[in-house]
Protein backbone atom coordinates (compact mmCIF):
# COMPACT_ATOMS: atom_id res chain seq x y z
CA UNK A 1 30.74 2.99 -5.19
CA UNK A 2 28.82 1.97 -1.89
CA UNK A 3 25.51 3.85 -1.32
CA UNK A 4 25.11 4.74 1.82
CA UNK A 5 22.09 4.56 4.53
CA UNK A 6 20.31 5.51 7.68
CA UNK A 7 17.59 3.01 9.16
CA UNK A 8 16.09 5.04 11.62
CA UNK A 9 13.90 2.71 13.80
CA UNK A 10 14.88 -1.30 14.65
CA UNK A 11 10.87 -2.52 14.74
CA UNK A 12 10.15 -5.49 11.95
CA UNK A 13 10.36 -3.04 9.35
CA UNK A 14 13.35 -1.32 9.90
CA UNK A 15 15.35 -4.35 10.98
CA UNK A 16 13.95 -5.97 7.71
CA UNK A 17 15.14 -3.16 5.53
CA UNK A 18 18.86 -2.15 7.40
CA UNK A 19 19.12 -6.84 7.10
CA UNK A 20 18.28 -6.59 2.73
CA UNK A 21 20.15 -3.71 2.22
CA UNK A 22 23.30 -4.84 4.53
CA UNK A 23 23.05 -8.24 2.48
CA UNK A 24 23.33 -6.24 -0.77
CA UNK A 25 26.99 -4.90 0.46
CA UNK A 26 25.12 -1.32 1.42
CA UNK A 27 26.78 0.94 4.21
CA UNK A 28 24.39 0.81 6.74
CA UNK A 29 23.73 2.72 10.06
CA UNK A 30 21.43 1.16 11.82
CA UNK A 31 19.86 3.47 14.84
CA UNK A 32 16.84 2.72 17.82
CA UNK A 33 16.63 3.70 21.05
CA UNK A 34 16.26 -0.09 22.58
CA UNK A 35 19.67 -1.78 23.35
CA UNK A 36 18.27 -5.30 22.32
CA UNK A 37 17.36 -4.30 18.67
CA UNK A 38 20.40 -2.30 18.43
CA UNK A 39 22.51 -5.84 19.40
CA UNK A 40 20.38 -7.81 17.10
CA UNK A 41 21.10 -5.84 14.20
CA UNK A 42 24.96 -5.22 15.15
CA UNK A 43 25.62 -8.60 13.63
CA UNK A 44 24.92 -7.34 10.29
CA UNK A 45 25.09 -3.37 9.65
CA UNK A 46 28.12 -1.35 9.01
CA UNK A 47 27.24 0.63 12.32
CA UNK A 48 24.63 -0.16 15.17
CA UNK A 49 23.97 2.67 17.52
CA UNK A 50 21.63 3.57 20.47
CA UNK A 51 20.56 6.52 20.66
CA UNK A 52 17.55 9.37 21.04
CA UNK A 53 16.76 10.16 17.12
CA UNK A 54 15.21 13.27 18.04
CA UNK A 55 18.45 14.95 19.23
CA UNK A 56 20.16 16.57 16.39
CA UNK A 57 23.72 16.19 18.06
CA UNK A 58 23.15 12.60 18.65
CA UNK A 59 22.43 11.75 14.49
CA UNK A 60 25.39 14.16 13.48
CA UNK A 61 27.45 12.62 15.70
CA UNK A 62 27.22 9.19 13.89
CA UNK A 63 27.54 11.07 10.37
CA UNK A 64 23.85 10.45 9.48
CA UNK A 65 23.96 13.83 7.62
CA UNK A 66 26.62 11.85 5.24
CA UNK A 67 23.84 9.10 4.40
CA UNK A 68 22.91 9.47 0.67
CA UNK A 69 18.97 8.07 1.79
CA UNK A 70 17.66 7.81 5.31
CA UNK A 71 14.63 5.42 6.28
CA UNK A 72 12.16 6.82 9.12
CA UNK A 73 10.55 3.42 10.45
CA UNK A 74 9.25 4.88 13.81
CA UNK A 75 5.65 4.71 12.73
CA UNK A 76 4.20 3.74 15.79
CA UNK A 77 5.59 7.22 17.46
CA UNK A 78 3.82 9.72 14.95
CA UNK A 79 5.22 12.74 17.05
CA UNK A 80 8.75 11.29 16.69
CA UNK A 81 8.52 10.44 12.93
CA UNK A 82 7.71 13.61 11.84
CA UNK A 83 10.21 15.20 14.18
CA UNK A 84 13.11 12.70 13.20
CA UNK A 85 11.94 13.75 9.05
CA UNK A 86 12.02 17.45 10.11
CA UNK A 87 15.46 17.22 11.63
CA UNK A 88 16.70 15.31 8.66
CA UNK A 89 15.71 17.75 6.06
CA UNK A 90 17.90 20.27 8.39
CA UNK A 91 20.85 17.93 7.96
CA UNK A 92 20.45 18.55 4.64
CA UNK A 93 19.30 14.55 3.26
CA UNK A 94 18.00 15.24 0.10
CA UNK A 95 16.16 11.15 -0.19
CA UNK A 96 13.84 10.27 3.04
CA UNK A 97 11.81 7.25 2.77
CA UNK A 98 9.29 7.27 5.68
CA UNK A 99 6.62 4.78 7.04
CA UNK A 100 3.04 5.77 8.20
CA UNK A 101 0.56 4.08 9.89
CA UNK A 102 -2.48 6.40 9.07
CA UNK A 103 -3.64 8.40 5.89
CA UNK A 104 -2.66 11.82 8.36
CA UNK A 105 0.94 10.98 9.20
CA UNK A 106 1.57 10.20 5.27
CA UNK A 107 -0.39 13.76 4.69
CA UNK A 108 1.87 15.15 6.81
CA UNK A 109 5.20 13.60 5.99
CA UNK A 110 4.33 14.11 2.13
CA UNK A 111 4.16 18.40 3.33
CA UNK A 112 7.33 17.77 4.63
CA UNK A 113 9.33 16.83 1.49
CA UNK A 114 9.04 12.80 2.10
CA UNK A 115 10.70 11.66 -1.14
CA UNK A 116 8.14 8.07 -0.14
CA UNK A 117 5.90 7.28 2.07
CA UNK A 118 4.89 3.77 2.93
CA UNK A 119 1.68 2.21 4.51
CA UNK A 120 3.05 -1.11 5.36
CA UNK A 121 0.22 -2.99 7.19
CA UNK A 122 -2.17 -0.75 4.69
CA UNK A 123 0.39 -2.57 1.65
CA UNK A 124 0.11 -6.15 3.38
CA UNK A 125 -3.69 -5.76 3.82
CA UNK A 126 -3.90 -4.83 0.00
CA UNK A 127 -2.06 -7.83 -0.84
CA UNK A 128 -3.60 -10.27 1.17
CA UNK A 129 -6.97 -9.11 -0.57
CA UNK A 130 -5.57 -9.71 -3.68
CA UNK A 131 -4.21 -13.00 -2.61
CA UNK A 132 -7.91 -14.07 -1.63
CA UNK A 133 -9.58 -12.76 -4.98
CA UNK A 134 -6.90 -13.80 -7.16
CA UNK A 135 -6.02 -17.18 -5.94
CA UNK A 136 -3.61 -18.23 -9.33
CA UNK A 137 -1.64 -15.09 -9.12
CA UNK A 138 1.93 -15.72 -7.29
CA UNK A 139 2.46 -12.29 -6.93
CA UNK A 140 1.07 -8.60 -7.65
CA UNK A 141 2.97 -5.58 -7.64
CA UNK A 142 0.18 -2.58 -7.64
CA UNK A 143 1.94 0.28 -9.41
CA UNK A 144 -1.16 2.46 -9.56
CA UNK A 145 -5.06 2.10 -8.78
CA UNK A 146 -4.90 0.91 -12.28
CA UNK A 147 -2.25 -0.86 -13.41
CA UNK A 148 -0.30 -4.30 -11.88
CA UNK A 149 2.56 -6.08 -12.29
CA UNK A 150 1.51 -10.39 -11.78
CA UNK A 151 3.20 -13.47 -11.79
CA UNK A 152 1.43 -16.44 -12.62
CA UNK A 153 1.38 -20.31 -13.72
CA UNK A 154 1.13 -20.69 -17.48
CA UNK A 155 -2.61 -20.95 -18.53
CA UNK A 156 -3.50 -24.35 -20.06
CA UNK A 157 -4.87 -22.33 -23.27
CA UNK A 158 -1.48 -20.86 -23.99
CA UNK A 159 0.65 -23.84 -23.49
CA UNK A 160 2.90 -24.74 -26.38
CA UNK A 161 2.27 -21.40 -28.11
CA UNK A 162 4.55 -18.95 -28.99
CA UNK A 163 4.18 -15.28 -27.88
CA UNK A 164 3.03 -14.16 -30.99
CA UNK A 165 0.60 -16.91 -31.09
CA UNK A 166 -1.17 -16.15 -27.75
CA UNK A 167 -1.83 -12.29 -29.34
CA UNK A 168 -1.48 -11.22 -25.36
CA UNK A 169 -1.51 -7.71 -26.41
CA UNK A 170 -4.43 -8.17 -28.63
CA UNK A 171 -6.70 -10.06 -27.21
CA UNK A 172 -6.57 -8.93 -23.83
CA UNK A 173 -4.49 -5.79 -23.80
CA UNK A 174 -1.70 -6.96 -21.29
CA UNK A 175 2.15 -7.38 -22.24
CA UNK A 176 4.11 -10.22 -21.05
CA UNK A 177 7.96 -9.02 -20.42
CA UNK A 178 9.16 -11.99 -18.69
CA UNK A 179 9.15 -15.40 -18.26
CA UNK A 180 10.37 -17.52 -15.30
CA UNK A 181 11.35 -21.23 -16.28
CA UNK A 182 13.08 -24.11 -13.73
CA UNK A 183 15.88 -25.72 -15.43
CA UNK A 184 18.51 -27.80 -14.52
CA UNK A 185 22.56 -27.30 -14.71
CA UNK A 186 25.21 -29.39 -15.88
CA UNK A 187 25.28 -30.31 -12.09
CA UNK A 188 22.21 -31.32 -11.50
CA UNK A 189 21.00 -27.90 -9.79
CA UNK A 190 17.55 -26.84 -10.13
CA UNK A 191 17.30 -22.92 -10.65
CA UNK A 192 15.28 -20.03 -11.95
CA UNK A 193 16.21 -18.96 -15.81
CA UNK A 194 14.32 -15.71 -16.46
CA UNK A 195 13.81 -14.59 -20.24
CA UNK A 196 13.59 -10.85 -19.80
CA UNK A 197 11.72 -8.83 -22.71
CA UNK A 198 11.00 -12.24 -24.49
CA UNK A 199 10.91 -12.60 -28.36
CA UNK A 200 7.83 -13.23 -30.07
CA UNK A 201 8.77 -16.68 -31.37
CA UNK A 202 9.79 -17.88 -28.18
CA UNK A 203 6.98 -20.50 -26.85
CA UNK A 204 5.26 -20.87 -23.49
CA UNK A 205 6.06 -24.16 -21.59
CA UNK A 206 3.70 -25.87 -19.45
CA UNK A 207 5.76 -25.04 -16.00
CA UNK A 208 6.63 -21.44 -17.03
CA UNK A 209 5.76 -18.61 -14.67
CA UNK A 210 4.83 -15.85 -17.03
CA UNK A 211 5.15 -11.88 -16.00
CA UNK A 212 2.62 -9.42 -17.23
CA UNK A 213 1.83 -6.22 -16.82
CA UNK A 214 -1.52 -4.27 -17.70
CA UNK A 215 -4.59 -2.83 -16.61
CA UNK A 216 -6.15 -4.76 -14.14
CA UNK A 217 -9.45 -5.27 -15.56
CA UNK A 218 -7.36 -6.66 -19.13
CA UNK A 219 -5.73 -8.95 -16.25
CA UNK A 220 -9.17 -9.70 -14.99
CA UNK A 221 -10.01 -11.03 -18.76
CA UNK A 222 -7.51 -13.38 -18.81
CA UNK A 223 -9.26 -15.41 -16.28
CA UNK A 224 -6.78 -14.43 -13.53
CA UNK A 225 -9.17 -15.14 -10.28
């Protein structure tokens, strides 16, 4: 069964968000008050509309109160964020996802029942930091102060070594729970294999990207920099 969604604000974010979730087969209403980001993302939502998202007649009238999760992306209007999440908890949306631009306006939409808030130039900034101190590292999901997710290139010390060989866990307190290898098909195609949750006697290749997750000073041991 087809979830269904509001994007509530056309700006880079929003239009990013309705695009992946319209590519993923989602029902999507896509609303702003500009015409020309209301054409743009026409070509690709279930329903593109123009109209004032503060006026509770307007939203019902598209069947916004139908959505099962609505996403506020009108940061840049604080006033009209918080209105447009007030009016929605009216309609009776039990999932909001909002985005804020300061600490206050996440305060704020976090008192008002925000189910998430996110801080995406505050997000970016983070991982652009971590980017810069951790050059090797492909990717880093943050999922606390604490704790990361990482992709990275196979370290030379670990090549040719099975899991239970490199002692991951015991030597540096970090788990490895996937591994990302190139391979090629019968046809000659070059794609990603993953080995999700891999078995200790499975061995690390030299091109493998592996996945771990830990602390991020255990991360910091392994000589991720």
């Amino acid at each position: 069964m087809k979830k269904h969604y509001a994007v509530i604000g056309l700006g880079r974010f929003g239009f990013s968000v309705a695009k992946t979730l319209a590519k993923y087969d989602a029902e999507v209403i896509a609303i702003d008050s500009e015409e020309e980001r209301v054409k743009k993302a026409a070509d690709f939502v279930t329903y593109a509309v123009q109209l004032d998202a503060i006026d509770e007649k307007a939203l019902r009238s598209v069947g916004v109160q139908n959505v099962d999760t609505a996403i506020v992306s009108i940061g840049e209007n604080i006033e009209a964020s918080i209105l447009v999440v007030m009016l929605l908890k009216e309609l009776g949306i039990r999932n909001i996802i909002a985005k804020a631009v300061t600490t206050l306006h996440g305060k704020v939409l976090q008192n008002l029942g925000v189910n998430r808030i996110i801080f995406p130039e505050r997000d970016m900034a983070i991982r652009v930091a971590h980017s810069l101190i951790r050059p090797s590292v492909l990717e880093q999901l943050e999922l606390s102060q604490e704790y990361s997710i990482v992709e990275l290139p196979t370290p030379d010390n670990l090549i040719g070594k099975t899991l239970k060989d490199t002692q991951l866990r015991t030597r540096y307190g970090v788990n490895l729970i996937a591994i990302k290898r190139k391979i090629t098909t019968e046809k000659g195609i070059i794609k990603d294999s993953w080995n999700v949750n891999p078995l200790p006697t499975d061995t690390i290749e030299k091109e493998d990207i592996l996945v771990l997750i830990g602390l991020n000073e255990d991360l910091d041991k392994m000589g991720i920099k």
